[in-house]
Protein backbone atom coordinates (compact mmCIF):
# COMPACT_ATOMS: atom_id res chain seq x y z
CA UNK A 1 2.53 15.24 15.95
CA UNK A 2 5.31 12.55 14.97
CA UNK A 3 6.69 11.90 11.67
CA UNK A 4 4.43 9.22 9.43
CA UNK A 5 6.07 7.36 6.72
CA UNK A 6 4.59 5.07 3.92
CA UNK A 7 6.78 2.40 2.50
CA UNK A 8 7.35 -1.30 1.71
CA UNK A 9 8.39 -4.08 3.74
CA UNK A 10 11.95 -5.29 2.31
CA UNK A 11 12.64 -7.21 4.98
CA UNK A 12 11.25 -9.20 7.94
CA UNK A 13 14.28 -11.57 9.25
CA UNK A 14 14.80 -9.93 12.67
CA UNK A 15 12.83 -11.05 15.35
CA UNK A 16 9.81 -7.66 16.07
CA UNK A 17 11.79 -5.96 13.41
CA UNK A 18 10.71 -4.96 9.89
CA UNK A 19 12.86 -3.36 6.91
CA UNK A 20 10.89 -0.65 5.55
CA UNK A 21 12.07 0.63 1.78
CA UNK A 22 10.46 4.13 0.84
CA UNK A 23 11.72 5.93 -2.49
CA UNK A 24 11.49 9.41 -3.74
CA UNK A 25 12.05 11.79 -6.73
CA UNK A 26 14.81 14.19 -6.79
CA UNK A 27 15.95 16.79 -9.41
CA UNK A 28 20.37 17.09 -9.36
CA UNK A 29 21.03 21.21 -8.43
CA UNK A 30 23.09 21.66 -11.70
CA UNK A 31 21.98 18.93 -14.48
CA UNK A 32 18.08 19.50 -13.94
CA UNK A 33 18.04 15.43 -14.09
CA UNK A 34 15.23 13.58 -12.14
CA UNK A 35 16.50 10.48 -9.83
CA UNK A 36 15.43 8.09 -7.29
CA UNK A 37 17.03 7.56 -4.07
CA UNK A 38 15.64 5.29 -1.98
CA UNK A 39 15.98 4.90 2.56
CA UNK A 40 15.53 2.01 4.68
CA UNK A 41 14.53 2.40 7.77
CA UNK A 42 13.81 0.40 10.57
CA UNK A 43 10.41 -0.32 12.81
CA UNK A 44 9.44 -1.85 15.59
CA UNK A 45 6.91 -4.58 14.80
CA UNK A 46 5.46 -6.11 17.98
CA UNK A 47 3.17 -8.65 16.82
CA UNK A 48 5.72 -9.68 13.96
CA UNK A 49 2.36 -8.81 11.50
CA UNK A 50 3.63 -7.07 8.94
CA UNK A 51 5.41 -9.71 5.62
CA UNK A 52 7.10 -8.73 2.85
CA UNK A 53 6.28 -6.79 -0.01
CA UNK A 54 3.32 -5.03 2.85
CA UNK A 55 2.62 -1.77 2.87
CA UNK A 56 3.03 0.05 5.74
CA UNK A 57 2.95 3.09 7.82
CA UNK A 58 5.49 3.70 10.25
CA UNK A 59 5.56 6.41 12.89
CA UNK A 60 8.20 8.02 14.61
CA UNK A 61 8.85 6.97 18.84
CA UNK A 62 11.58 7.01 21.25
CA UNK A 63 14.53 5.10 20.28
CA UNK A 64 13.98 1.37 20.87
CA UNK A 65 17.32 0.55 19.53
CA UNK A 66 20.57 1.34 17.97
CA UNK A 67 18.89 1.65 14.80
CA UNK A 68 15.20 1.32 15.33
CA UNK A 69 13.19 4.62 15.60
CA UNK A 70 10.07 3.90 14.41
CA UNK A 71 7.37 1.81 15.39
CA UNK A 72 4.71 -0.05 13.05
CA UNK A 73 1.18 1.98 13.05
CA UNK A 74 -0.82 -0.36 10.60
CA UNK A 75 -0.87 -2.49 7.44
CA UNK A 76 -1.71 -0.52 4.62
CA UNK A 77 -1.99 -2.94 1.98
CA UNK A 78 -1.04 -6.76 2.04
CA UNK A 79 1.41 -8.36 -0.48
CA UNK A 80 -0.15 -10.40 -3.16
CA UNK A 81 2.06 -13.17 -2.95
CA UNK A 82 4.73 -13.65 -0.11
CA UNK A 83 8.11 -15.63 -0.73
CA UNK A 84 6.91 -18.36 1.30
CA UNK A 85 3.77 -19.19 -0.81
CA UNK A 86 6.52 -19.29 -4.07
CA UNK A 87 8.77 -21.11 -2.59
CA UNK A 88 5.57 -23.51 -1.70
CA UNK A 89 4.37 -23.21 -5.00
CA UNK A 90 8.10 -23.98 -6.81
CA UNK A 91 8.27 -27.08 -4.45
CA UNK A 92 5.20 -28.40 -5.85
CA UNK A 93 6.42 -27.92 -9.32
CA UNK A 94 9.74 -29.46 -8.57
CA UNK A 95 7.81 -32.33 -7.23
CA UNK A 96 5.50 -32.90 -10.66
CA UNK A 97 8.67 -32.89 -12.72
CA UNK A 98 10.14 -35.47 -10.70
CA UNK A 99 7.48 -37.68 -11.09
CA UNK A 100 7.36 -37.62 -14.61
CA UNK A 101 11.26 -38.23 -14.91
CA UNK A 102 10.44 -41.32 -12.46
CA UNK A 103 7.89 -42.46 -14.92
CA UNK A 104 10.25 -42.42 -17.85
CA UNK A 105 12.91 -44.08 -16.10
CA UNK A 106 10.22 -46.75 -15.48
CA UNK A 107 9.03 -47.18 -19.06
CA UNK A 108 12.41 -47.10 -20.81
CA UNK A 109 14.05 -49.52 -19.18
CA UNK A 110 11.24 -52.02 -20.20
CA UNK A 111 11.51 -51.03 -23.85
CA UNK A 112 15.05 -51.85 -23.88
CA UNK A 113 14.65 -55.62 -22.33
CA UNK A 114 11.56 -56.15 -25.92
């Protein structure tokens, strides 16, 4: 059986490629201090399905690439909202304000010619 890992998308810029971020727990030897180190690794994603901030499970193949080892199994759990529906979302926004600055500009000139 191959190797199964569970982690977040971090990245999806690469063309079939997805950044996966997973993060454990570990206790230093000598201190007795918990920490958290975290691994990217790299998957093979085909259909170019999986966005950030996706859960995922990867699983372990022949190497595809210099880096890539993995390959995507399935979507776990989809992100609630993606970059691209904020950056939608902040262009809206942008767009109200501007409006209403347009508006003032409007009026106040008029006031000054009374």
């Amino acid at each position: 059986m191959s190797k199964q890992i569970i982690g977040v998308v971090s990245s999806t810029k690469a063309d079939k490629t997805i950044v996966i971020l997973t993060q454990t727990r570990q206790t230093h030897p000598i201190y007795r201090k918990q920490y958290t180190v975290s691994t990217k690794f790299m998957a093979h994603d085909e259909k170019n399905e999986a966005k950030d901030g996706d859960v995922v499970m990867i699983s372990e193949c022949r190497p595809i690439s210099a880096k890539k080892r993995f390959k995507l199994e399935k979507v776990i759990e989809r992100a609630a909202l993606t970059e691209d529906t904020l950056a939608a979302v902040k262009v809206e926004d942008s767009g109200k304000k501007a409006s209403k600055s347009k508006a003032k500009d409007e009026i106040e000139p008029m006031e000054a010619n009374q």
